[in-house]
PDB file of N, CA and C in Angstrom:
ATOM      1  N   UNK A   1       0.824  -1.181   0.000  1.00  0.00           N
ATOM      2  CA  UNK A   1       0.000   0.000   0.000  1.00  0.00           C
ATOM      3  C   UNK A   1       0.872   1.249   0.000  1.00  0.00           C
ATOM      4  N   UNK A   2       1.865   1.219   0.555  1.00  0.00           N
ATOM      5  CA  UNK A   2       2.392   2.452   0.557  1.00  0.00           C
ATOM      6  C   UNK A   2       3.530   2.848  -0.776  1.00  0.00           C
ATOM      7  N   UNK A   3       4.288   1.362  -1.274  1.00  0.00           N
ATOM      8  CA  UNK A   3       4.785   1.422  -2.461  1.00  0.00           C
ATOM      9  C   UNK A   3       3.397   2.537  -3.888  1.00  0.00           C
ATOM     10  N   UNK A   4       2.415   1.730  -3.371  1.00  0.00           N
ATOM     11  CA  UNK A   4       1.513   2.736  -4.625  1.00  0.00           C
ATOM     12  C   UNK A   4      -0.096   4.367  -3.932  1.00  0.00           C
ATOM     13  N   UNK A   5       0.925   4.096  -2.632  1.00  0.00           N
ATOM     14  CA  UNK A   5       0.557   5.501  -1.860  1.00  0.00           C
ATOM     15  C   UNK A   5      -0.974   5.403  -2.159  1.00  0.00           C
ATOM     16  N   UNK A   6      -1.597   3.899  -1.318  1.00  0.00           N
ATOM     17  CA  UNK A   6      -3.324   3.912  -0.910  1.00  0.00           C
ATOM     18  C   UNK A   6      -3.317   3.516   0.430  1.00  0.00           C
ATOM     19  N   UNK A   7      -4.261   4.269   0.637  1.00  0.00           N
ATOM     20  CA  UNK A   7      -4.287   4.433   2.106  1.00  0.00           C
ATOM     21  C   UNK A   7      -5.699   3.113   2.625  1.00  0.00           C
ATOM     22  N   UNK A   8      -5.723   2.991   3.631  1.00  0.00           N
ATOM     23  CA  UNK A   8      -6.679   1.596   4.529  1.00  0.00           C
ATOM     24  C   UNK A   8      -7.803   1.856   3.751  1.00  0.00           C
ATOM     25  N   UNK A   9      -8.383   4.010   3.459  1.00  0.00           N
ATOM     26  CA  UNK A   9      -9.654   4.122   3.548  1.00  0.00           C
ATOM     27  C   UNK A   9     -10.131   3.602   1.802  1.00  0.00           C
ATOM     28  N   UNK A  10      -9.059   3.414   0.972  1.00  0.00           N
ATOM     29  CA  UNK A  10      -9.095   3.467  -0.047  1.00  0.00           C
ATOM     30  C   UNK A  10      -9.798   2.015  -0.073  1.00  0.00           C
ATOM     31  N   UNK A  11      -9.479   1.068   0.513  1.00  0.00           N
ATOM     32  CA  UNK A  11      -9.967  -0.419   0.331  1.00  0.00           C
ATOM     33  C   UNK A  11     -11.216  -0.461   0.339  1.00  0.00           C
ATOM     34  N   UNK A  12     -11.522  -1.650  -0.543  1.00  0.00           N
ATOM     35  CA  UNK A  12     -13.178  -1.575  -0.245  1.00  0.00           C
ATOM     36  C   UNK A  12     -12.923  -2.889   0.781  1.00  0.00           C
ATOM     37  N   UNK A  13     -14.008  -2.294   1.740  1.00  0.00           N
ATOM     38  CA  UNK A  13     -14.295  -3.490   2.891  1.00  0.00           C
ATOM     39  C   UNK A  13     -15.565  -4.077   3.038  1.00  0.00           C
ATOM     40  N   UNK A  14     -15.428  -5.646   3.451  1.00  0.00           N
ATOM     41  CA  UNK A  14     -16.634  -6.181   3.601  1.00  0.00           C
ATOM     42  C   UNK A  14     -16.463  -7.189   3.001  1.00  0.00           C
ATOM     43  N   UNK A  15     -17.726  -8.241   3.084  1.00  0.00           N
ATOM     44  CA  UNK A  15     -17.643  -9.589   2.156  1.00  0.00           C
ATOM     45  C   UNK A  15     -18.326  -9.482   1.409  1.00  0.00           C
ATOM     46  N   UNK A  16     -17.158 -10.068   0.145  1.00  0.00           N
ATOM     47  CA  UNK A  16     -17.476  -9.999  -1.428  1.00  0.00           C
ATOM     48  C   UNK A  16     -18.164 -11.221  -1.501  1.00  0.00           C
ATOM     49  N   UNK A  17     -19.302 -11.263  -2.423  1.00  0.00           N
ATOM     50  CA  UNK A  17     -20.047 -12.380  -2.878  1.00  0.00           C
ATOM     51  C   UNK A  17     -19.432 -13.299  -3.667  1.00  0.00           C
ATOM     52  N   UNK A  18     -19.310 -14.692  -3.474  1.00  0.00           N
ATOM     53  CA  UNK A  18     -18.463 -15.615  -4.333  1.00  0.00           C
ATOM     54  C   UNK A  18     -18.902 -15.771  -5.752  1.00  0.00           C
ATOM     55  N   UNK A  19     -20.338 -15.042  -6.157  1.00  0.00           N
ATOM     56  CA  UNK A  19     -21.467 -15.646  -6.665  1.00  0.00           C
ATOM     57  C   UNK A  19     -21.625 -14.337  -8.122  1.00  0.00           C
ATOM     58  N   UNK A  20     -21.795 -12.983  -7.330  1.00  0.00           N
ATOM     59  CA  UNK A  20     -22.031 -12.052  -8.090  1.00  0.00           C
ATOM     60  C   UNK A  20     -20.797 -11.112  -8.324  1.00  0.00           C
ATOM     61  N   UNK A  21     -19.969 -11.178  -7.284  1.00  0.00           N
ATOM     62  CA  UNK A  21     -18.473  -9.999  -6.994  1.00  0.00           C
ATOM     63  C   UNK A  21     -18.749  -9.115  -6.468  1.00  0.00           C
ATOM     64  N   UNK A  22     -20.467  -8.692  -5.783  1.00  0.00           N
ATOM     65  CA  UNK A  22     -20.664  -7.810  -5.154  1.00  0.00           C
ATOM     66  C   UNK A  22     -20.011  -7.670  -3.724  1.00  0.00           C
ATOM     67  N   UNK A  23     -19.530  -6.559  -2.971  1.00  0.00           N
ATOM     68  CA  UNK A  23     -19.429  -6.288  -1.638  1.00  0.00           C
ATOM     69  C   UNK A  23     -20.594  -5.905  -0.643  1.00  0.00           C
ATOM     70  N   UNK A  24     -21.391  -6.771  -0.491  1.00  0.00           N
ATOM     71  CA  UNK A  24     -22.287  -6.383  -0.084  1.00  0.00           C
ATOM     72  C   UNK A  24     -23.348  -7.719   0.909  1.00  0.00           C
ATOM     73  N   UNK A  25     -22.712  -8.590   1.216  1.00  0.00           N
ATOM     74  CA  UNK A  25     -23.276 -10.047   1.861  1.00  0.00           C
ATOM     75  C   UNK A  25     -23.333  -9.253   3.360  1.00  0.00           C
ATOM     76  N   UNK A  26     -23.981  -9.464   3.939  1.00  0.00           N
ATOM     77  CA  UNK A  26     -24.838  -9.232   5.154  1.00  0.00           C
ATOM     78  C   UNK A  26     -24.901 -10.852   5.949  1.00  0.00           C
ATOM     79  N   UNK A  27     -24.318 -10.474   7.563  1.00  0.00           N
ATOM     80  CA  UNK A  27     -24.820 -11.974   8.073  1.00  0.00           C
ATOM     81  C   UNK A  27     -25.929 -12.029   8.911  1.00  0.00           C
ATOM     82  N   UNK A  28     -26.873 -13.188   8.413  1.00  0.00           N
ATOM     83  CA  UNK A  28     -28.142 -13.817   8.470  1.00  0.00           C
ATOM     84  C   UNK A  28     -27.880 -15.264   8.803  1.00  0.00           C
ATOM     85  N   UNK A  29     -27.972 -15.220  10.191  1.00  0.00           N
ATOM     86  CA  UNK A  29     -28.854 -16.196  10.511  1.00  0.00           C
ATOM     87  C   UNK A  29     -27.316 -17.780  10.152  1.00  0.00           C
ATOM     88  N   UNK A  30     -26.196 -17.508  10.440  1.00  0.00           N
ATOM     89  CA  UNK A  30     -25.211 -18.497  10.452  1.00  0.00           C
ATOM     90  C   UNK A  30     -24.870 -18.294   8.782  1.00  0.00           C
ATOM     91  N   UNK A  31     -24.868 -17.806   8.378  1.00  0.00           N
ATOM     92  CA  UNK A  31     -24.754 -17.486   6.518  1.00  0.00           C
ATOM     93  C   UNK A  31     -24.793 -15.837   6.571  1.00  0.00           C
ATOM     94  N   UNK A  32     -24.302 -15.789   5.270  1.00  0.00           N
ATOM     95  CA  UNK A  32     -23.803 -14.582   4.384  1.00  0.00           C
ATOM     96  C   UNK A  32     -24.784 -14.685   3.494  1.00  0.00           C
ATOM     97  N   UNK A  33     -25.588 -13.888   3.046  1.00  0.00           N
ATOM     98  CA  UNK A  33     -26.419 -13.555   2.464  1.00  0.00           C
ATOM     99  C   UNK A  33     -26.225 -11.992   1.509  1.00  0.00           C
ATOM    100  N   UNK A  34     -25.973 -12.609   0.259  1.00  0.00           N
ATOM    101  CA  UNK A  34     -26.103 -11.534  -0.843  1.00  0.00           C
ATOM    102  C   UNK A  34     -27.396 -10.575  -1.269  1.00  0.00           C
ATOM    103  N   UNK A  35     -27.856  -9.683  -0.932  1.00  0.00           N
ATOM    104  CA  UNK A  35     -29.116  -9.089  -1.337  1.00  0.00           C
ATOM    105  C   UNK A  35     -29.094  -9.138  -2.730  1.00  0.00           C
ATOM    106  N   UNK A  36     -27.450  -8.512  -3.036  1.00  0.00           N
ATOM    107  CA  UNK A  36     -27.850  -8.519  -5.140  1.00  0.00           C
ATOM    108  C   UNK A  36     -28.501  -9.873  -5.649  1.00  0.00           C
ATOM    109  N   UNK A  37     -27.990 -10.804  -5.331  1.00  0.00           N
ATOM    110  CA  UNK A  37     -28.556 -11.624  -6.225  1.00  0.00           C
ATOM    111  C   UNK A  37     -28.969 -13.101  -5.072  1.00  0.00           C
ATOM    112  N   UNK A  38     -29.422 -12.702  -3.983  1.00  0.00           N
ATOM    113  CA  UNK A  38     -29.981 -13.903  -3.283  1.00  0.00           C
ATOM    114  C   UNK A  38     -29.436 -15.366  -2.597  1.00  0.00           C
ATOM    115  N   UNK A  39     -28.099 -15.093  -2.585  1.00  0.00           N
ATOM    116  CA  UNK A  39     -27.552 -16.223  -2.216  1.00  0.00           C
ATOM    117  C   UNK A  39     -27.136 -16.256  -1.165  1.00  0.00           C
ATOM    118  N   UNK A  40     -26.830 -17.440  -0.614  1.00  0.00           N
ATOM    119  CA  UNK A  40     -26.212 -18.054   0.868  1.00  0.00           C
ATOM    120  C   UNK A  40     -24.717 -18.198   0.749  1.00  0.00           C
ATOM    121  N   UNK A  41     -23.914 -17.800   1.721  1.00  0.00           N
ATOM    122  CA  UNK A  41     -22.996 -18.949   1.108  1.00  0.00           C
ATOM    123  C   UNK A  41     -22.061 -18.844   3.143  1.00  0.00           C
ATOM    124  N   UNK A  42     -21.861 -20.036   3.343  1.00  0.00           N
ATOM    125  CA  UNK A  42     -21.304 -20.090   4.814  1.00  0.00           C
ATOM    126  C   UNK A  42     -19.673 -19.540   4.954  1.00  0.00           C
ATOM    127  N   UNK A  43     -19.071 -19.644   3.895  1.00  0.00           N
ATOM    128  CA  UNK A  43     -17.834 -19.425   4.292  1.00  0.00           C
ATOM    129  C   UNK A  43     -16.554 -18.170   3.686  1.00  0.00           C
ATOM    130  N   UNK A  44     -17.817 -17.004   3.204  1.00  0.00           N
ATOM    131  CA  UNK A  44     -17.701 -16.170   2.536  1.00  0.00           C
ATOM    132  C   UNK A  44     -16.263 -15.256   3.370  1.00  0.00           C
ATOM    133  N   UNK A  45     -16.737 -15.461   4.734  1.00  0.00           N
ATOM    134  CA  UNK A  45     -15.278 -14.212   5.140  1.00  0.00           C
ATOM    135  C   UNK A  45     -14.336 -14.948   5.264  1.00  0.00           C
ATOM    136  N   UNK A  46     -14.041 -16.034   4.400  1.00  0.00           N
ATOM    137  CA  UNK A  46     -12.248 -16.491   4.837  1.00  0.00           C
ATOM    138  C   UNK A  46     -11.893 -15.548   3.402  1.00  0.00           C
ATOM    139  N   UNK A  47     -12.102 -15.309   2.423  1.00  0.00           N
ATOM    140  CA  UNK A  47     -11.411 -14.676   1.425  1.00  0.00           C
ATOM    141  C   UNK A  47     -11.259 -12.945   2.312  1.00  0.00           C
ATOM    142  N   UNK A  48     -12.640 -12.841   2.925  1.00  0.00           N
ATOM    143  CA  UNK A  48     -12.194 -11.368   3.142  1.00  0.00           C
ATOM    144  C   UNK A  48     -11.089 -11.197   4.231  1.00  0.00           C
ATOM    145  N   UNK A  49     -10.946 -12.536   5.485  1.00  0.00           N
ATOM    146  CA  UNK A  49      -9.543 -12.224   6.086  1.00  0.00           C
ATOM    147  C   UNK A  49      -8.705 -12.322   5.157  1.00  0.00           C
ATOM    148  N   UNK A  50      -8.858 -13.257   4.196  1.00  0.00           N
ATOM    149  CA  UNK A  50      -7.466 -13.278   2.936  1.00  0.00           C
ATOM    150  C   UNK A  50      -6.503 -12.057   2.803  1.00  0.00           C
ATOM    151  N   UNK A  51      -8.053 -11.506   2.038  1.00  0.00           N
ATOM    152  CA  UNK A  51      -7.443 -10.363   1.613  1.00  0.00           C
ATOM    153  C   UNK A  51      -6.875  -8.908   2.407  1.00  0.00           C
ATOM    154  N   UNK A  52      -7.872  -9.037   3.835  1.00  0.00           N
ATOM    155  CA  UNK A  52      -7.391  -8.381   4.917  1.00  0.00           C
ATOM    156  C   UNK A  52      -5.504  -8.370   5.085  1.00  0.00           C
ATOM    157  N   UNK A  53      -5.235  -9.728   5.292  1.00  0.00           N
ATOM    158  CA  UNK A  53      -3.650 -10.185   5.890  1.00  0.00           C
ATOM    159  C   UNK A  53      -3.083  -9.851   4.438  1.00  0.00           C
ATOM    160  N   UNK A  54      -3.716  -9.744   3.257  1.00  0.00           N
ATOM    161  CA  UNK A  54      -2.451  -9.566   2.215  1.00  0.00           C
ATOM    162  C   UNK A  54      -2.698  -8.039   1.869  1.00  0.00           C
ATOM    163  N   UNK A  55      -3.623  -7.080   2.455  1.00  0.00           N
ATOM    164  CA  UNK A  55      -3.662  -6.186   1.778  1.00  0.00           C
ATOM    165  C   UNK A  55      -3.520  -5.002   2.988  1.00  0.00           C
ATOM    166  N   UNK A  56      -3.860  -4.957   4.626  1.00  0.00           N
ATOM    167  CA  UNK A  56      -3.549  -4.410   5.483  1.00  0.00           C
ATOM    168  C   UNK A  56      -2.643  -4.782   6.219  1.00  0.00           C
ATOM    169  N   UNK A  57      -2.323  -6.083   6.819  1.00  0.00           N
ATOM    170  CA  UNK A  57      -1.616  -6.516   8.010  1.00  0.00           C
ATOM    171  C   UNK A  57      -1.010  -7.723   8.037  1.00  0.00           C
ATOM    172  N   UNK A  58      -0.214  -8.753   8.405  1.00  0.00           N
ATOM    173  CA  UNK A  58      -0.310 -10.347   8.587  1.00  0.00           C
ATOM    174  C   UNK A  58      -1.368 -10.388   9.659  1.00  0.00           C
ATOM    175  N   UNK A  59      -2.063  -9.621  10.495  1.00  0.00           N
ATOM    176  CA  UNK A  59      -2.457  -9.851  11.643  1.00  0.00           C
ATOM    177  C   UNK A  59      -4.139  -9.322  11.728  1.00  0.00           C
ATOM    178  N   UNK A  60      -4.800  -9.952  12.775  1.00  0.00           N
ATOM    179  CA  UNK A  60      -5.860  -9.619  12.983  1.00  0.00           C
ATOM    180  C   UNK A  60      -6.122  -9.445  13.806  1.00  0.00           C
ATOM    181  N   UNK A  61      -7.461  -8.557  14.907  1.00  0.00           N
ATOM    182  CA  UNK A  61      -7.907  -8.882  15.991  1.00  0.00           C
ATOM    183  C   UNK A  61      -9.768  -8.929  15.909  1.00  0.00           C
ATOM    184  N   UNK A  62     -10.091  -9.657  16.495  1.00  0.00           N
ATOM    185  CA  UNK A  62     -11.184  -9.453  16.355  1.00  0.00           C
ATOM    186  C   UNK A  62     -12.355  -8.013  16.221  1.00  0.00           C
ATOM    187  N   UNK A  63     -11.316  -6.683  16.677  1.00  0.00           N
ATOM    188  CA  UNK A  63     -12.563  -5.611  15.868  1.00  0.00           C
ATOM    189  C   UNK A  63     -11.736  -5.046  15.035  1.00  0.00           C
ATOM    190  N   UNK A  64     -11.005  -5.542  14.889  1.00  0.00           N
ATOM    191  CA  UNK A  64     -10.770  -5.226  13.011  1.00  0.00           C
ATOM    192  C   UNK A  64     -11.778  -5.584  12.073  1.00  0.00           C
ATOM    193  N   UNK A  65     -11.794  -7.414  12.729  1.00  0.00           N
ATOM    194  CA  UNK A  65     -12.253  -8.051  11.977  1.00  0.00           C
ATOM    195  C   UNK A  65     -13.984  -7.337  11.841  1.00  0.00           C
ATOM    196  N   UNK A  66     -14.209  -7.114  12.690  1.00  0.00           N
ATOM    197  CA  UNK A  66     -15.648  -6.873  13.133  1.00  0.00           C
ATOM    198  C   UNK A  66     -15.854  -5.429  11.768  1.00  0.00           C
ATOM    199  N   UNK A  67     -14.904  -4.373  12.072  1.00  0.00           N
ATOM    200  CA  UNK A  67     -14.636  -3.264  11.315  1.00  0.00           C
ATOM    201  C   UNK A  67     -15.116  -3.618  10.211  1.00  0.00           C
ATOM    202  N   UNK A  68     -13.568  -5.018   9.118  1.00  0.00           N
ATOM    203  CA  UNK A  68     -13.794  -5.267   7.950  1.00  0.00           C
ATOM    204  C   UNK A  68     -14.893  -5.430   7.543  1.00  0.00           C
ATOM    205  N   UNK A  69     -15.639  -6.839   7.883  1.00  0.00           N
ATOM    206  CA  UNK A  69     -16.371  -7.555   7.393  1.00  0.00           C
ATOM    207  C   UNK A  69     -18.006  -6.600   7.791  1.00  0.00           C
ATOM    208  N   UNK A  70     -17.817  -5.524   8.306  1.00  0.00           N
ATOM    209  CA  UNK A  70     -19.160  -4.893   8.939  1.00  0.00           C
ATOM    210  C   UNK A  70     -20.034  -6.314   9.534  1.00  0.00           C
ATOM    211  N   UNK A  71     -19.602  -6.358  10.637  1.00  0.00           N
ATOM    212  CA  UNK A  71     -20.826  -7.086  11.822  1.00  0.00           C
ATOM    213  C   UNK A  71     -20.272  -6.452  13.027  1.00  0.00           C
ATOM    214  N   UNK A  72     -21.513  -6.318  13.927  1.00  0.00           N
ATOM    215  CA  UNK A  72     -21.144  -5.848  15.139  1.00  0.00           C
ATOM    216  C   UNK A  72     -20.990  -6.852  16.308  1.00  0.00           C
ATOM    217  N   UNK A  73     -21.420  -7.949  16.285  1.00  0.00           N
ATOM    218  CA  UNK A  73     -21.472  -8.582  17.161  1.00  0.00           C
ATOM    219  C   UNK A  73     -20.137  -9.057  17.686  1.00  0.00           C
ATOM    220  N   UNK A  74     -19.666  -9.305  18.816  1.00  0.00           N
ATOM    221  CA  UNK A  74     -18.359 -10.127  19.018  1.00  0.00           C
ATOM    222  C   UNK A  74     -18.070 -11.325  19.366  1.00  0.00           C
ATOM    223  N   UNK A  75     -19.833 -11.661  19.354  1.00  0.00           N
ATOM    224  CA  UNK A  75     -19.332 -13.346  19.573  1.00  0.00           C
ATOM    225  C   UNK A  75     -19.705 -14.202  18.211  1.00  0.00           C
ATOM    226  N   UNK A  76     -20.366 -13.398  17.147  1.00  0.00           N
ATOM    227  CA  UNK A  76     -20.384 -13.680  15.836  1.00  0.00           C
ATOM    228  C   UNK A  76     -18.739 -13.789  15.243  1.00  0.00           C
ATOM    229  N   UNK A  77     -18.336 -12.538  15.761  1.00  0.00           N
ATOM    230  CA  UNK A  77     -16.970 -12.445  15.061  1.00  0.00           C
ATOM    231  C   UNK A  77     -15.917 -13.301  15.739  1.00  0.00           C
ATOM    232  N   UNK A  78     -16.123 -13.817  17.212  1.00  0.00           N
ATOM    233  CA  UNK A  78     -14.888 -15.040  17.525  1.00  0.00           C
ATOM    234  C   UNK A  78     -15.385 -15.804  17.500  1.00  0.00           C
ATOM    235  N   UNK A  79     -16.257 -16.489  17.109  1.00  0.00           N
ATOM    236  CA  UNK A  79     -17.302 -17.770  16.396  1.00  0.00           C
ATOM    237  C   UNK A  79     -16.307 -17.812  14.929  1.00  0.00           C
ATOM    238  N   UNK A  80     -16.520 -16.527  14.019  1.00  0.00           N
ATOM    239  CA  UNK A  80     -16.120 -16.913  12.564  1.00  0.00           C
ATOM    240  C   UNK A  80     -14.575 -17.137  12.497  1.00  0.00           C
ATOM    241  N   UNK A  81     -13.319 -16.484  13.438  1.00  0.00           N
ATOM    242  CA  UNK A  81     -12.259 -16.507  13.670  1.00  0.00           C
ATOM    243  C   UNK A  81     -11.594 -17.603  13.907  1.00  0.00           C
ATOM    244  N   UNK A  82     -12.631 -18.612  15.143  1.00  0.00           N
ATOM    245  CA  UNK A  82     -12.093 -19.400  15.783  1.00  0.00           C
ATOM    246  C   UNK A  82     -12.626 -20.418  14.455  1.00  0.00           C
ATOM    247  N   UNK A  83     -13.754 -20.635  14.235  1.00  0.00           N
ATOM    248  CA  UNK A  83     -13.592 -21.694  12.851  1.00  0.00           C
ATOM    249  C   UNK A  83     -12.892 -21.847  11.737  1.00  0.00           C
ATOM    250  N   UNK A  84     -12.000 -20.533  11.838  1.00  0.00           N
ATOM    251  CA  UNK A  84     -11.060 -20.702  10.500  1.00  0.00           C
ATOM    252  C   UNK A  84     -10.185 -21.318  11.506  1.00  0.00           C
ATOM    253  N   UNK A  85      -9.746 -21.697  12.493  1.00  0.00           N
ATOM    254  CA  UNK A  85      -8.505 -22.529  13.148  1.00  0.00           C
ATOM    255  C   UNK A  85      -7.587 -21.657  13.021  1.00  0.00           C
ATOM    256  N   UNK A  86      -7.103 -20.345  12.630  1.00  0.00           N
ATOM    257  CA  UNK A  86      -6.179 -19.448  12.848  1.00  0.00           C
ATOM    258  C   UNK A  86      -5.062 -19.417  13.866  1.00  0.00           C
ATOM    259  N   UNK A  87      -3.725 -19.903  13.941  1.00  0.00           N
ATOM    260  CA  UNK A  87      -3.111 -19.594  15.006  1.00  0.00           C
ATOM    261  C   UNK A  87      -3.332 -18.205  15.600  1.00  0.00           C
ATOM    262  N   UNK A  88      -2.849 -18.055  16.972  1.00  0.00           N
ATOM    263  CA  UNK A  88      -3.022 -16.694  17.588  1.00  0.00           C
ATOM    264  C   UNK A  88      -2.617 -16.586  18.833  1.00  0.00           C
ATOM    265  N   UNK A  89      -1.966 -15.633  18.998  1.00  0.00           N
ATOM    266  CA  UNK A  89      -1.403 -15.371  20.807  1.00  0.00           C
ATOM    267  C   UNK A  89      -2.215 -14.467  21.431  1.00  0.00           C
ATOM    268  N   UNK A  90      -2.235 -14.000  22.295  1.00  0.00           N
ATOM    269  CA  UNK A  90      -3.043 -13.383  23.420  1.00  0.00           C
ATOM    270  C   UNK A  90      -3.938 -14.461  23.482  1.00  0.00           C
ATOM    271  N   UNK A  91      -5.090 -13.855  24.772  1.00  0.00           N
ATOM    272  CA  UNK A  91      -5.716 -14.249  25.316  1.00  0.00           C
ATOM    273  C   UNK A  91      -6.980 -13.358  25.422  1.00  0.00           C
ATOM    274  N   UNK A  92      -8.123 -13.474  25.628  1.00  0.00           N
ATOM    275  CA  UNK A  92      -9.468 -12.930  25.214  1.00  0.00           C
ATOM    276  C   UNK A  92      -9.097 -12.007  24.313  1.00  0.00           C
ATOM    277  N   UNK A  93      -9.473 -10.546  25.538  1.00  0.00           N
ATOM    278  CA  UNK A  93      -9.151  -9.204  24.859  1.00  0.00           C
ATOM    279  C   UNK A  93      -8.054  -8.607  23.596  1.00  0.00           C
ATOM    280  N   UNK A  94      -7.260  -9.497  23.925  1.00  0.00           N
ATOM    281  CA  UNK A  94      -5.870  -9.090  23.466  1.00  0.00           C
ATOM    282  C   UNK A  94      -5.555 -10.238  22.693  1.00  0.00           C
ATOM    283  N   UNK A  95      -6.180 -10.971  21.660  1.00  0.00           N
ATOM    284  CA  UNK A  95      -5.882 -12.236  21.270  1.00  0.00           C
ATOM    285  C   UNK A  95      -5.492 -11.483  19.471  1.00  0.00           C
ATOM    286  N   UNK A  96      -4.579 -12.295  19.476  1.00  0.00           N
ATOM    287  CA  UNK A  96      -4.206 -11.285  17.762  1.00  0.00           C
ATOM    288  C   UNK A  96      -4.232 -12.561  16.653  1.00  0.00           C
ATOM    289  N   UNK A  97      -4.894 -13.068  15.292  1.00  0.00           N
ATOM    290  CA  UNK A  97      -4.393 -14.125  14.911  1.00  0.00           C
ATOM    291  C   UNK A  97      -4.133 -13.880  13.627  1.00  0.00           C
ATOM    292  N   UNK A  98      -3.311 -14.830  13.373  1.00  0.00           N
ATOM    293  CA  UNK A  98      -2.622 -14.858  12.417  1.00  0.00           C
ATOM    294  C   UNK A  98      -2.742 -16.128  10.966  1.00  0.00           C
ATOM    295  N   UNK A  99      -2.583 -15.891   9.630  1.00  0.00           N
ATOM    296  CA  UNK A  99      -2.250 -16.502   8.546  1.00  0.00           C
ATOM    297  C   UNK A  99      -1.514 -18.014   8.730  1.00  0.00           C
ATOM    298  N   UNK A 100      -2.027 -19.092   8.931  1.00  0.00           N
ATOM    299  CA  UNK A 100      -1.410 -20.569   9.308  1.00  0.00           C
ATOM    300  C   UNK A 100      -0.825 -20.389   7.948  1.00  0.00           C
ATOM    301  N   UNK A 101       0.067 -21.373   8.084  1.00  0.00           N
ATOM    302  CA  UNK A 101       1.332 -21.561   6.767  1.00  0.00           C
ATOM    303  C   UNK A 101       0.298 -21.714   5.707  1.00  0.00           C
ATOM    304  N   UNK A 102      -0.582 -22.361   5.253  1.00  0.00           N
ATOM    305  CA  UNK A 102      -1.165 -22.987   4.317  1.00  0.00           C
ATOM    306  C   UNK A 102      -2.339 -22.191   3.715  1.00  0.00           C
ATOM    307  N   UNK A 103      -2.658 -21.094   5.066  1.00  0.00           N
ATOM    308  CA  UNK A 103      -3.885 -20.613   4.610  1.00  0.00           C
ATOM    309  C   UNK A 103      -3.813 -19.794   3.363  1.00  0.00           C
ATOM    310  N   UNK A 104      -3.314 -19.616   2.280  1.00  0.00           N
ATOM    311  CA  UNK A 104      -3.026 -18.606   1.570  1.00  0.00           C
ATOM    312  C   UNK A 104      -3.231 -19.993  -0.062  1.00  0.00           C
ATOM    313  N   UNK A 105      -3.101 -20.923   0.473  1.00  0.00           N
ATOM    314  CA  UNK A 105      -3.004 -21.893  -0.680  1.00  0.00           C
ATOM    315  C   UNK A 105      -4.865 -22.697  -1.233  1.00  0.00           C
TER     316      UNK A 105
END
């Protein structure tokens, strides 16, 4: 980002639809739900941490995550964290996680 001088606000954030390419999936009900074009899909925010760790940080915390993906909840958001199996140090508050070797493949 800074090699081509864009800044965080420049990113578009949120989860992209696997389906349409829209940014715009909303979570409903244990699923991601696309309004453009009606679809479900369960495992829509591992691309958006993807792209989070390759395009802001190696690192996450859960209200980042909360930030990115727009949800407010925080036990939605260490529900979706902890199912990607993410390594991570800290502990509750302060828990930071990180890109497992493989996740990128």
């Amino acid at each position: 980002m800074e090699k081509y001088g864009i800044s965080q606000k420049d990113i578009i954030s949120g989860v992209q639809c696997p389906y349409c390419k829209e940014f715009a999936m909303i979570r409903k009900i244990r699923n991601w739900f696309c309004p453009s074009c009606s679809t479900f899909d369960k495992q829509a925010h591992i691309k958006a941490v993807e792209d989070y760790f390759l395009l802001i940080k190696p690192s996450i915390t859960s209200k980042e995550f909360r930030e990115f993906v727009h949800i407010s909840s925080k036990d939605i958001a260490n529900r979706l964290l902890v199912s990607m199996k993410l390594p991570y140090k800290g502990e509750n508050r302060g828990r930071i996680y990180y890109p497992s070797k493989d996740f990128f493949e």
